[in-house]
N, C-alpha and C. Protein backbone atom coordinates (compact mmCIF):
# COMPACT_ATOMS: atom_id res chain seq x y z
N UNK A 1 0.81 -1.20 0.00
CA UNK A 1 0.00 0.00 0.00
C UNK A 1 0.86 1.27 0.00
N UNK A 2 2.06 1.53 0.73
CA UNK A 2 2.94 2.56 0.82
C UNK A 2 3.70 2.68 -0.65
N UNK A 3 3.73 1.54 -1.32
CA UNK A 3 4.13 1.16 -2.84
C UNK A 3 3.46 2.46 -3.46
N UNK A 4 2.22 1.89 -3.33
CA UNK A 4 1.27 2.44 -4.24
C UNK A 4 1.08 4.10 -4.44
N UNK A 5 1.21 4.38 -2.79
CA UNK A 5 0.54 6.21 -2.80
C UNK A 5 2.18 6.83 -2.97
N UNK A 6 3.20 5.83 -2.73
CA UNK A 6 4.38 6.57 -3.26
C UNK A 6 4.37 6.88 -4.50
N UNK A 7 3.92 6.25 -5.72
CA UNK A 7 3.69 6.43 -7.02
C UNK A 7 3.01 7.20 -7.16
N UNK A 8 1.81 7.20 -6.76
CA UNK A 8 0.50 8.25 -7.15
C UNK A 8 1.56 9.80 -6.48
N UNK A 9 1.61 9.85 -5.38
CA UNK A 9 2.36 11.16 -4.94
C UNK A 9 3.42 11.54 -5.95
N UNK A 10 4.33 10.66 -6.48
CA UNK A 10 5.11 10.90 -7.71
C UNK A 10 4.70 11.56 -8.80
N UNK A 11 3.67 11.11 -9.15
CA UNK A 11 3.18 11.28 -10.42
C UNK A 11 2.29 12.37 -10.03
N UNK A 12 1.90 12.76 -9.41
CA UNK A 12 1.25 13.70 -8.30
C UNK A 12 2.11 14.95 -8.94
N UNK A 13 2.95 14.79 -8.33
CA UNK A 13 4.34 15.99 -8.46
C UNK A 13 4.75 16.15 -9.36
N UNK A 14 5.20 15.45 -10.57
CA UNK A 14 5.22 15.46 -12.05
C UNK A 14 4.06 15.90 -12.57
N UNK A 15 3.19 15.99 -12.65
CA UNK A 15 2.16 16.47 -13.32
C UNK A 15 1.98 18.05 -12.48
N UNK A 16 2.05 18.51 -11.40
CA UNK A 16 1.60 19.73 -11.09
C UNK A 16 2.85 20.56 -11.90
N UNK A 17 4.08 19.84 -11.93
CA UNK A 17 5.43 20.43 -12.53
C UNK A 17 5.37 20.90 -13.82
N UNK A 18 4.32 19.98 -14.93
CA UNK A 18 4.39 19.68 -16.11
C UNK A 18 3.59 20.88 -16.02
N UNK A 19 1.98 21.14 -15.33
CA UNK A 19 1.15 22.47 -15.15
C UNK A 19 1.61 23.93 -15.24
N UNK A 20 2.76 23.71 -13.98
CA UNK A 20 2.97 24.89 -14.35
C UNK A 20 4.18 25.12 -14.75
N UNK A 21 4.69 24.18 -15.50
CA UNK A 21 5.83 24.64 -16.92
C UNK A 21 4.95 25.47 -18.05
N UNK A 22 3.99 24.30 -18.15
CA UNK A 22 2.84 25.12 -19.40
C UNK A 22 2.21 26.36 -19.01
N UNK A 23 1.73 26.17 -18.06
CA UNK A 23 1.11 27.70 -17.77
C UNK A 23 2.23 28.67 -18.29
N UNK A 24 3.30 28.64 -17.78
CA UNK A 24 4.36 29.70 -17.83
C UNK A 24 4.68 30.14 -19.07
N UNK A 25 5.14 28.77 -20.14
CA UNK A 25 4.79 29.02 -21.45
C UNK A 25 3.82 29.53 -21.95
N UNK A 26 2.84 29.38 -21.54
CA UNK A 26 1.38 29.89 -22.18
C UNK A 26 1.15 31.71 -21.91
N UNK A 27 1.77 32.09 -20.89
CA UNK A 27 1.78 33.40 -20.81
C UNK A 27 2.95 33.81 -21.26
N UNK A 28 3.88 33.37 -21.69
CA UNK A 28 5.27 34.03 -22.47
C UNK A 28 4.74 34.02 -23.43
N UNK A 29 4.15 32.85 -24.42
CA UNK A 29 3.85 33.06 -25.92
C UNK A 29 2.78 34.04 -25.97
N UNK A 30 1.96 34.28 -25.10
CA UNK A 30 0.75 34.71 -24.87
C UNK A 30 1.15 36.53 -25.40
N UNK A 31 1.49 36.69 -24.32
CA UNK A 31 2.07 37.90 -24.33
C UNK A 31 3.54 38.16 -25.29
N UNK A 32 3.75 37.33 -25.67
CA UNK A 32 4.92 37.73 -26.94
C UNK A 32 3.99 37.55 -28.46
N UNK A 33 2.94 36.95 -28.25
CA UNK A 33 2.25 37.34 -29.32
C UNK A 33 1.85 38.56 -29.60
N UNK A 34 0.90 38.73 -28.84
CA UNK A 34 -0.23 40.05 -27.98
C UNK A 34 0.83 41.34 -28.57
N UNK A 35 1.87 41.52 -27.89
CA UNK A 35 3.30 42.44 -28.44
C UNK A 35 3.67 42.49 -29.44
N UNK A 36 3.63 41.06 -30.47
CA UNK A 36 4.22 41.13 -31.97
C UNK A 36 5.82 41.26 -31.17
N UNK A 37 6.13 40.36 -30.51
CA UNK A 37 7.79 40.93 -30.70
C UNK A 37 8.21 40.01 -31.85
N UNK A 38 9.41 40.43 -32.27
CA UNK A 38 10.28 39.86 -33.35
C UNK A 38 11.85 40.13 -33.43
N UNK A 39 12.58 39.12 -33.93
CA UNK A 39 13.91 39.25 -34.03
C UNK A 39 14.05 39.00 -35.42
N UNK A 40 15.04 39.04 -35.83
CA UNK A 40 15.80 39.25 -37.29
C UNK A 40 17.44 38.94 -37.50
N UNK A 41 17.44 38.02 -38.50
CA UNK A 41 19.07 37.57 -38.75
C UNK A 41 19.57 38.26 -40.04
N UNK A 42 20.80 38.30 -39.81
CA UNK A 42 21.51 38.61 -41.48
C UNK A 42 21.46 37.42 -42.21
N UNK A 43 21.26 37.15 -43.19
CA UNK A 43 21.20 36.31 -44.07
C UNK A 43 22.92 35.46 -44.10
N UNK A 44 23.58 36.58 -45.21
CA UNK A 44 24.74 35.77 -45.65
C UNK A 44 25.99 36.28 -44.50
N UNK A 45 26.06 34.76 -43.99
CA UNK A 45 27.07 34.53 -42.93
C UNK A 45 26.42 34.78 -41.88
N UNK A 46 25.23 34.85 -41.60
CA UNK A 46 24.36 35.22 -40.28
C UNK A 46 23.51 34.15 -39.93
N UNK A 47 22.63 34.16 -40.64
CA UNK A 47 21.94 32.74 -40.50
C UNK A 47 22.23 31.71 -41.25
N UNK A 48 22.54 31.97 -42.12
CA UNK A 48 23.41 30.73 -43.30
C UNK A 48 24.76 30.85 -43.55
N UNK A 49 25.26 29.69 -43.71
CA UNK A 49 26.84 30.01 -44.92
C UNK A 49 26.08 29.78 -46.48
N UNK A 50 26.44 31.21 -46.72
CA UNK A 50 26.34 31.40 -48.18
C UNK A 50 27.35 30.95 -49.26
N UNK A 51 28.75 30.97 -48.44
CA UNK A 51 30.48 30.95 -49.17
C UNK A 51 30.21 29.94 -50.52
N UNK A 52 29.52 28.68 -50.34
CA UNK A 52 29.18 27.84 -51.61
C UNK A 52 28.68 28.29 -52.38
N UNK A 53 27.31 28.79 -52.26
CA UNK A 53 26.84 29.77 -53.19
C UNK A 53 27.68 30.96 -54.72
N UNK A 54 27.94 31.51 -53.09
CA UNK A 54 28.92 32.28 -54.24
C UNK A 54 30.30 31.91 -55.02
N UNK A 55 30.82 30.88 -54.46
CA UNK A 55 31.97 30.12 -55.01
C UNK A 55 31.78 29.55 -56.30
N UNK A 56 30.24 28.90 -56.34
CA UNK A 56 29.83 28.20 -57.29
C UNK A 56 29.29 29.14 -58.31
N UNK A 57 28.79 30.21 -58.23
CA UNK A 57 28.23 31.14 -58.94
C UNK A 57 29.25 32.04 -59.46
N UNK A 58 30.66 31.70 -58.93
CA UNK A 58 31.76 32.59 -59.56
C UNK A 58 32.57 32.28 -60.22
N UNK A 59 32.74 30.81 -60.10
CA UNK A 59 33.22 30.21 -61.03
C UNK A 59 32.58 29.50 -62.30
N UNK A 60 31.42 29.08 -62.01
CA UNK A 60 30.59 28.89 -63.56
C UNK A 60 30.33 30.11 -64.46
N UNK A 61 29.46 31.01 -63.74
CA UNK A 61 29.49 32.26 -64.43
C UNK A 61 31.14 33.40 -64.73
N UNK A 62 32.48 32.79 -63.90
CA UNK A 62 33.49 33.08 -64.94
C UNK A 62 33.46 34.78 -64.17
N UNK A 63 33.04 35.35 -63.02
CA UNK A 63 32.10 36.22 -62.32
C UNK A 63 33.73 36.67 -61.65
N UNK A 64 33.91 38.53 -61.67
CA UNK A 64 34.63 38.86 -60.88
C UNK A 64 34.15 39.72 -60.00
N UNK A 65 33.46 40.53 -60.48
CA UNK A 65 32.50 41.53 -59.92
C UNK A 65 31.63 40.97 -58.89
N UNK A 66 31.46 41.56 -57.83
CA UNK A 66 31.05 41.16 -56.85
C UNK A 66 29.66 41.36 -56.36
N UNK A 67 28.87 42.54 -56.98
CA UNK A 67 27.76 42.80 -57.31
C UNK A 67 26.94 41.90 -58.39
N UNK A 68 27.80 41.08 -59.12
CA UNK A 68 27.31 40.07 -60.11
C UNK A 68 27.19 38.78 -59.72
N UNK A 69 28.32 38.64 -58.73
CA UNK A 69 28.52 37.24 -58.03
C UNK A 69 27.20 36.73 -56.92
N UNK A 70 26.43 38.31 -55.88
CA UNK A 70 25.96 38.29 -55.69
C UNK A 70 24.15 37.78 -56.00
N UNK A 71 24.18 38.57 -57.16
CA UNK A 71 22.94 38.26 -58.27
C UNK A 71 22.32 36.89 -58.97
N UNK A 72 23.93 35.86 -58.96
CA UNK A 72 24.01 34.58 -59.65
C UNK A 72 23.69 33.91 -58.46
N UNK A 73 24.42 34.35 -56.96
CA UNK A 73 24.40 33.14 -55.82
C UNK A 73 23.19 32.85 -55.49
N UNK A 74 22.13 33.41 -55.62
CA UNK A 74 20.70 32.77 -55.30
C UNK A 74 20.39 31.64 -56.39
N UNK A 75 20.91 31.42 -57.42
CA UNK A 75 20.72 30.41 -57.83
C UNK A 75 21.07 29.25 -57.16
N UNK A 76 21.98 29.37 -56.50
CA UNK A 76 22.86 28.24 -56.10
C UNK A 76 22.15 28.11 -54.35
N UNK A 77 21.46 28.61 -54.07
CA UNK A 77 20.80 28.92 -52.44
C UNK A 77 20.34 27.26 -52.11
N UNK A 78 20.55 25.92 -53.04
CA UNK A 78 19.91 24.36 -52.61
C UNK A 78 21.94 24.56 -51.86
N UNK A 79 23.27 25.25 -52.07
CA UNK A 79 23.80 24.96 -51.63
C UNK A 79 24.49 25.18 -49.88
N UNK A 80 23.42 26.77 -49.67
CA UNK A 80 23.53 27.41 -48.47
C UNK A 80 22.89 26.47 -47.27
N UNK A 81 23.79 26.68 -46.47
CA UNK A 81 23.48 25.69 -45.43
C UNK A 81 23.45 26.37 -43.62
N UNK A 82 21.80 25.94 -43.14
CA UNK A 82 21.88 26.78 -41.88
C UNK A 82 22.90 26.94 -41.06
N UNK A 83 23.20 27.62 -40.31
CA UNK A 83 23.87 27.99 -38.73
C UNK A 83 23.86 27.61 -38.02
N UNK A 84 24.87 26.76 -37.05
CA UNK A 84 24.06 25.84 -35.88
C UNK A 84 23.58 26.67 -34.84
N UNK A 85 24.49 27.45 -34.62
CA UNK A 85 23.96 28.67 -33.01
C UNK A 85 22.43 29.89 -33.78
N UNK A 86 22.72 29.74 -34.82
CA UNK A 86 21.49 30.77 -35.29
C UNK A 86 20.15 30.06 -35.59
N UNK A 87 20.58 28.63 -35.93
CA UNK A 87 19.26 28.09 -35.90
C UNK A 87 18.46 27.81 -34.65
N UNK A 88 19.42 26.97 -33.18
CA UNK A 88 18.90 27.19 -32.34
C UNK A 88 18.59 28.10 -31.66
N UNK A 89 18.69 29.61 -31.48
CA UNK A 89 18.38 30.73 -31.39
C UNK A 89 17.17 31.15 -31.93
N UNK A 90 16.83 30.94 -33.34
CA UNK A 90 15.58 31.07 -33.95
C UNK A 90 14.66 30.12 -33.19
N UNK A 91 14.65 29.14 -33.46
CA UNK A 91 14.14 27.68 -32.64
C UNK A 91 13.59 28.25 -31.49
N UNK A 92 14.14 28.52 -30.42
CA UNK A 92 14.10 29.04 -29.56
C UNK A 92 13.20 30.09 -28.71
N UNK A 93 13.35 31.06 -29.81
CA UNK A 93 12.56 32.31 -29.85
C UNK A 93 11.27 31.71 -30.32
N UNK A 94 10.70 31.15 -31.54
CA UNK A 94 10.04 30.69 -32.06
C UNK A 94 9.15 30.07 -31.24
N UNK A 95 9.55 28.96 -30.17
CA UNK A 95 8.98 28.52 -29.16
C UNK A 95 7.97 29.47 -28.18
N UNK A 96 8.38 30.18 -28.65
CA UNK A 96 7.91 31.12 -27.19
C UNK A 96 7.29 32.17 -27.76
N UNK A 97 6.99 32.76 -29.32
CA UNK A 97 6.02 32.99 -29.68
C UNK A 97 6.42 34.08 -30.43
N UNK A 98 7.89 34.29 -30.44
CA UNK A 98 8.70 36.32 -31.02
C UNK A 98 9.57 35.01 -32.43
N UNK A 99 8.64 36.27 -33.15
CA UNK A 99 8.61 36.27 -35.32
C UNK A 99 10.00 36.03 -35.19
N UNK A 100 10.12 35.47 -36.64
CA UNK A 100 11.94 35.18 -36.80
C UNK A 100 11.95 35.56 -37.95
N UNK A 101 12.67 36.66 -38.37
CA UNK A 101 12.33 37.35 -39.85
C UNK A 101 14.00 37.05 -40.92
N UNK A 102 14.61 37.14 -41.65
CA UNK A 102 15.59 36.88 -42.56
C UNK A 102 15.77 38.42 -43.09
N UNK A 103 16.79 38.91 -43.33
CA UNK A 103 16.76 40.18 -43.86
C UNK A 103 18.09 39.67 -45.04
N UNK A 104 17.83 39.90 -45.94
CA UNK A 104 19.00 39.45 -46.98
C UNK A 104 19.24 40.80 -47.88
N UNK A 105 20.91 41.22 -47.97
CA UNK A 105 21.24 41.93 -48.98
C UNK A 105 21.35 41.73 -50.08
N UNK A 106 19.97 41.29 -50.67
CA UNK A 106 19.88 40.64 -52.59
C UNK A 106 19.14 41.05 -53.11
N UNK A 107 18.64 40.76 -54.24
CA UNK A 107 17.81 41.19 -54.65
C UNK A 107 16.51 39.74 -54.45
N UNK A 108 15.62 40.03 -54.36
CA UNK A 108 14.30 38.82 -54.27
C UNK A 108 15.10 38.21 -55.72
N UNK A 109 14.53 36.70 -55.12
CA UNK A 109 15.25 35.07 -56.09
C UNK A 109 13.61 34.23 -55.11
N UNK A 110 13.34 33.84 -56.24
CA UNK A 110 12.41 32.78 -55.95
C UNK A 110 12.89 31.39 -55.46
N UNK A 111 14.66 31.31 -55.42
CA UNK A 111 15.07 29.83 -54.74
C UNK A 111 15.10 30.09 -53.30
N UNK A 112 15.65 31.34 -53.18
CA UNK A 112 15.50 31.59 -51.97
C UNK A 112 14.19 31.68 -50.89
N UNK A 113 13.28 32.06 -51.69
CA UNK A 113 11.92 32.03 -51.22
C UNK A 113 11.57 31.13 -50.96
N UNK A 114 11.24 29.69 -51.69
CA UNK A 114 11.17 28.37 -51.76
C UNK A 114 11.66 28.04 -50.80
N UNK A 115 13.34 28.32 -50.39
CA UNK A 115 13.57 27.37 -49.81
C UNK A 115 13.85 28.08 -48.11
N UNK A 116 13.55 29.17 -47.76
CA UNK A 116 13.54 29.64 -46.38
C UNK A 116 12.06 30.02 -46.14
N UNK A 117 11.76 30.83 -46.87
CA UNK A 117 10.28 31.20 -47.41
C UNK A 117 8.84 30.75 -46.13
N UNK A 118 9.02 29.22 -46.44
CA UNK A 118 7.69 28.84 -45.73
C UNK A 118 7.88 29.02 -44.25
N UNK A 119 9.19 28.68 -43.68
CA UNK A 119 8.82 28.70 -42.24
C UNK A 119 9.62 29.95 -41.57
N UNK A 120 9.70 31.26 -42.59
CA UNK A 120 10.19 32.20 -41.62
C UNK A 120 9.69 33.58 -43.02
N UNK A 121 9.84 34.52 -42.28
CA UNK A 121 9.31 36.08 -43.15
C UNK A 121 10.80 36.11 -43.59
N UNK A 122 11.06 36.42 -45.06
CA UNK A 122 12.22 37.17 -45.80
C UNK A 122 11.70 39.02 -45.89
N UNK A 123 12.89 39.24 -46.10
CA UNK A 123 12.81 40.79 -46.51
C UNK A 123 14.22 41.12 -47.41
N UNK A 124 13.90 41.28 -48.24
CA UNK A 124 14.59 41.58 -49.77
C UNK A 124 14.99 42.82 -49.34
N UNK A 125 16.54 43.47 -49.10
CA UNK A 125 16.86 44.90 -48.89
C UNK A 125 17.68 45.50 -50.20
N UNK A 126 17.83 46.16 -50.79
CA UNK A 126 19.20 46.91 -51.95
C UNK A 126 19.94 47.71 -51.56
N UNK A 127 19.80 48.23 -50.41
CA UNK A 127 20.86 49.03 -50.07
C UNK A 127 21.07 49.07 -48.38
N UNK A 128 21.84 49.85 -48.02
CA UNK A 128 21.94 50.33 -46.23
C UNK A 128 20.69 50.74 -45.66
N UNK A 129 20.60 51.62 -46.74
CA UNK A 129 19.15 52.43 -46.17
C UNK A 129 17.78 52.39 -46.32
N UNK A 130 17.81 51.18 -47.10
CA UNK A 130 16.66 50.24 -47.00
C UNK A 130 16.45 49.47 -45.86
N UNK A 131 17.75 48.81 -45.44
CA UNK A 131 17.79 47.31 -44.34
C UNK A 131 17.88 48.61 -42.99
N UNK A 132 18.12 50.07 -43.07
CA UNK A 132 17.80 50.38 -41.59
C UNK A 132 16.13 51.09 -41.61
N UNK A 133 15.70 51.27 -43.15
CA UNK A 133 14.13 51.78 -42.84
C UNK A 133 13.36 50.62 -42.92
N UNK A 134 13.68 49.16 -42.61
CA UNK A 134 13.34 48.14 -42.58
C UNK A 134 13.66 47.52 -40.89
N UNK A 135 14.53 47.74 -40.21
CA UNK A 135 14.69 47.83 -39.20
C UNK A 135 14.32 48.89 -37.93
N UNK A 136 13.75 49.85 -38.55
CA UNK A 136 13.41 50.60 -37.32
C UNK A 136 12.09 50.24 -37.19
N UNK A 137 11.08 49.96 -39.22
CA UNK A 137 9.94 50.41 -39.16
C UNK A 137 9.40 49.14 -38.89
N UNK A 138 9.70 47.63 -38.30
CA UNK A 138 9.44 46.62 -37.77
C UNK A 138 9.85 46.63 -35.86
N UNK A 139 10.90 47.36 -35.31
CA UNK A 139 11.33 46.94 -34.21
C UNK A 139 11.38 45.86 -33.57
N UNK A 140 12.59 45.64 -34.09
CA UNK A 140 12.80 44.10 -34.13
C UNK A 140 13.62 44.21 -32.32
N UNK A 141 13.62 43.41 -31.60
CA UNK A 141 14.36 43.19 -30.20
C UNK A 141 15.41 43.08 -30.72
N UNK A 142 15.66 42.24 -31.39
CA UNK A 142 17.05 41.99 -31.51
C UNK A 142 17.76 41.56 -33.19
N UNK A 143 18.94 42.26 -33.68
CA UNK A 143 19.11 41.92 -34.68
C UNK A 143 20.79 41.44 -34.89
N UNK A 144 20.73 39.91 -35.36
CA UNK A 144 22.04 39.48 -35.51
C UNK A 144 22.48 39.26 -36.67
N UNK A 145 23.77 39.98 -37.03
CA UNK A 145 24.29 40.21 -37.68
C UNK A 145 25.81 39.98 -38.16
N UNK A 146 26.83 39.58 -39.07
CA UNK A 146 27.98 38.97 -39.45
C UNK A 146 28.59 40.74 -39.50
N UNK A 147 27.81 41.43 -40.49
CA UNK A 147 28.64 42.39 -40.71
C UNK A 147 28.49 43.55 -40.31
N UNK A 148 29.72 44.40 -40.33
CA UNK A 148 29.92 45.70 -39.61
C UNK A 148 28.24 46.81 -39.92
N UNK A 149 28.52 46.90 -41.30
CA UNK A 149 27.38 47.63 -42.00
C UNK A 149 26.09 47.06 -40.79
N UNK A 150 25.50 45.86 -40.54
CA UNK A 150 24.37 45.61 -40.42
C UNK A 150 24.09 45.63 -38.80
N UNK A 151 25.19 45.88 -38.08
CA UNK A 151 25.95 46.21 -36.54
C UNK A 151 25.14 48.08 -36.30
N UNK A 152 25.88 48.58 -37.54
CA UNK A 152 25.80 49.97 -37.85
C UNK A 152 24.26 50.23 -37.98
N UNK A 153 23.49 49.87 -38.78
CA UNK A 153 22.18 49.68 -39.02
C UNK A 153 21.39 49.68 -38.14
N UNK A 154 21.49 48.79 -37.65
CA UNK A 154 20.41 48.58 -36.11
C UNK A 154 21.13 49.55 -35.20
N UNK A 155 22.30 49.58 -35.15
CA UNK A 155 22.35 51.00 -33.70
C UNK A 155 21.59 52.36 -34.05
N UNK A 156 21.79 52.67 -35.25
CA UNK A 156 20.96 53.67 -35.94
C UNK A 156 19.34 53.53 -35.75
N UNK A 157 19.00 52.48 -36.05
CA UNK A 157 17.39 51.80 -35.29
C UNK A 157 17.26 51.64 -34.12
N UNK A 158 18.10 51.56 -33.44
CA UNK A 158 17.37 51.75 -32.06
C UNK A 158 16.70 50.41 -31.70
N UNK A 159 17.87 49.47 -32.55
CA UNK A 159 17.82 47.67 -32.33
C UNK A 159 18.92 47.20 -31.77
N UNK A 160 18.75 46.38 -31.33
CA UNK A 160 20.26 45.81 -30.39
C UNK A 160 20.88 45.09 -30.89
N UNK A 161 21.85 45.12 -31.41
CA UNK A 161 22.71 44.41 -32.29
C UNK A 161 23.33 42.88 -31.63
N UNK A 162 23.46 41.83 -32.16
CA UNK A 162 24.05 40.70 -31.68
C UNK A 162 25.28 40.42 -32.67
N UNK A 163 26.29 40.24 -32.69
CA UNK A 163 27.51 39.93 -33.31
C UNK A 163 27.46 38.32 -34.00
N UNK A 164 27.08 37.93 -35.06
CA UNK A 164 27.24 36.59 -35.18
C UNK A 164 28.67 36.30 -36.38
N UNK A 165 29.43 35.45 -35.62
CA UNK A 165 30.89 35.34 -36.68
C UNK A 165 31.05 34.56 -37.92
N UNK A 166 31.38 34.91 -38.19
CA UNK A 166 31.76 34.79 -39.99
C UNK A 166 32.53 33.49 -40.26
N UNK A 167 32.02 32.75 -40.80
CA UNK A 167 32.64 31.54 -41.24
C UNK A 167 33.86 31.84 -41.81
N UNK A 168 34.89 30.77 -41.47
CA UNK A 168 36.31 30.49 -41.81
C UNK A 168 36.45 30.93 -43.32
N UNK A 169 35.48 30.00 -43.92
CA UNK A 169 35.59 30.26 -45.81
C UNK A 169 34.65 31.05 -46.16
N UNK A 170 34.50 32.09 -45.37
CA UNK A 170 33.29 32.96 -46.20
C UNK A 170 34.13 33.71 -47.36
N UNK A 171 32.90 33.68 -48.01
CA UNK A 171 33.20 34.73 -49.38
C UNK A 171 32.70 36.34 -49.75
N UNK A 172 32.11 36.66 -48.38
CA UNK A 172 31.22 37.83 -48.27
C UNK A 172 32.27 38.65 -48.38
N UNK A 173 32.29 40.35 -48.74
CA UNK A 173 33.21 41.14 -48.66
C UNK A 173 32.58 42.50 -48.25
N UNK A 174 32.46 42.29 -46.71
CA UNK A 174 32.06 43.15 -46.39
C UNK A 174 32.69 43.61 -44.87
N UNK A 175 32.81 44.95 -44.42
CA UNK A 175 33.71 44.90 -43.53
C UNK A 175 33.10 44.07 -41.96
N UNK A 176 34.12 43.71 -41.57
CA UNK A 176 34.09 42.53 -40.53
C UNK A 176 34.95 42.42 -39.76
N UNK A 177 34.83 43.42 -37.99
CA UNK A 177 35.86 43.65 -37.04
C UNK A 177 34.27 43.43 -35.78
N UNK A 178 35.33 42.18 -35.53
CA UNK A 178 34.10 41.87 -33.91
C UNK A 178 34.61 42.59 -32.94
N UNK A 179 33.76 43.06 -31.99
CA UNK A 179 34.13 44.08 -31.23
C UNK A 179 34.26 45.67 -31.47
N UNK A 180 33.79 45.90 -32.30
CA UNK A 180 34.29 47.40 -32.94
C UNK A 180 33.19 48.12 -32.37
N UNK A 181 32.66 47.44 -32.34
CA UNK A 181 30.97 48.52 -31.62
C UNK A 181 30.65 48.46 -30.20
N UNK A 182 31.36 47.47 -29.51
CA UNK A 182 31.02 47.26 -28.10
C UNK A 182 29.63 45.95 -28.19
N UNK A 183 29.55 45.93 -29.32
CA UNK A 183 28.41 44.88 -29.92
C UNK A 183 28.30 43.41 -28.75
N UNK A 184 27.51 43.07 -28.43
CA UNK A 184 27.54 41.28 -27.83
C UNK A 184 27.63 40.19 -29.09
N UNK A 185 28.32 39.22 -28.81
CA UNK A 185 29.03 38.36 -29.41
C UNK A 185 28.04 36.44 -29.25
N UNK A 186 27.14 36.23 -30.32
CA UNK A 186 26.95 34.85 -30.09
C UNK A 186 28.06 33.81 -30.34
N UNK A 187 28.33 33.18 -29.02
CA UNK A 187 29.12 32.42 -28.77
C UNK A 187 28.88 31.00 -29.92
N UNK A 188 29.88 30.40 -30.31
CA UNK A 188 29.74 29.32 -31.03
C UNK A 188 29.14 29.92 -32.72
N UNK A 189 29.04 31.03 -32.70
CA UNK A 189 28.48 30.98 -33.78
C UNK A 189 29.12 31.32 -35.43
N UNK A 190 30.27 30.63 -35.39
CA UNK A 190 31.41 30.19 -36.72
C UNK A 190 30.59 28.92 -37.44
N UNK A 191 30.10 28.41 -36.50
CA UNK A 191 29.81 26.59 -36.93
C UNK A 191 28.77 26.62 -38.06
């Protein structure tokens, strides 16, 4: 008999635990809905390694120009491959109910759409001053970013910049000094 109500009391306690885990969740998503909060990644070298992309798009197309190299690499976007620290970060946020948006310096490519498209918002930018009247006029919590420019951007917005590092073989050419802003730094996030 002491068997028995030891179990039930167990399971007793596991279940009020499981209650109010959910409850707790239920008012974070609740209220992170209710708010619309949202965060936002840089695309190339931020949330993805792009470096294949453009490697492959620079050498078939024979491509020196870098504004051209750019234009071709969305073709090649079946070769970009997520982030491990940026995906679980999105993941994360996602859980709990705050938008996970993509901000890419390209021009709109329908591979790209296809293939990030369904489970997160893109935003197609052409210049600086697009991706910061795109960043203020969303207010995003938080925006992580590979490069200096997109560091610069959100301080100008009145977004909090997160530092995410630049893959070993990136091919991006854009300026890239961690620490230059006093910026915070996601840890692990080369991989």
């Amino acid at each position: 008999m002491e068997l028995l109500k030891n179990f039930f009391t167990k399971w007793l306690m596991r279940i009020k635990i499981f209650a109010f885990l959910f409850s707790l969740w239920a008012i974070i998503f609740s209220v992170s809905t209710i708010l619309d909060l949202k965060i936002a990644f840089e695309y190339d070298d931020g949330f993805a390694y792009s470096g294949d992309s453009f490697r492959k798009a620079k050498k078939d197309y024979n491509l020196t120009d870098y504004s051209q190299i750019v234009l071709k690499a969305g073709e090649f976007c079946h070769l970009d491959r997520m982030k491990i620290m940026p995906a679980i970060i999105s993941s994360t946020f996602r859980i709990f109910g705050i938008k996970t948006h993509i901000v890419l310096d390209r021009p709109e490519n329908t591979c790209l759409i296809n293939r990030w498209g369904k489970s997160r918002k893109l935003f197609f930018v052409k210049d600086l001053n697009e991706k910061y009247m795109l960043l203020e006029k969303k207010g995003y919590l938080l925006y992580f970013c590979a490069s200096d420019e997109g560091i610069i951007q959100a301080l100008k917005a009145k977004v909090k910049p997160v530092r995410i590092e630049r893959g070993s073989n990136s091919q991006a050419q854009y300026s890239y000094e961690p620490g230059r802003f006093s910026e915070k730094k996601l840890p692990l996030s080369s991989f």
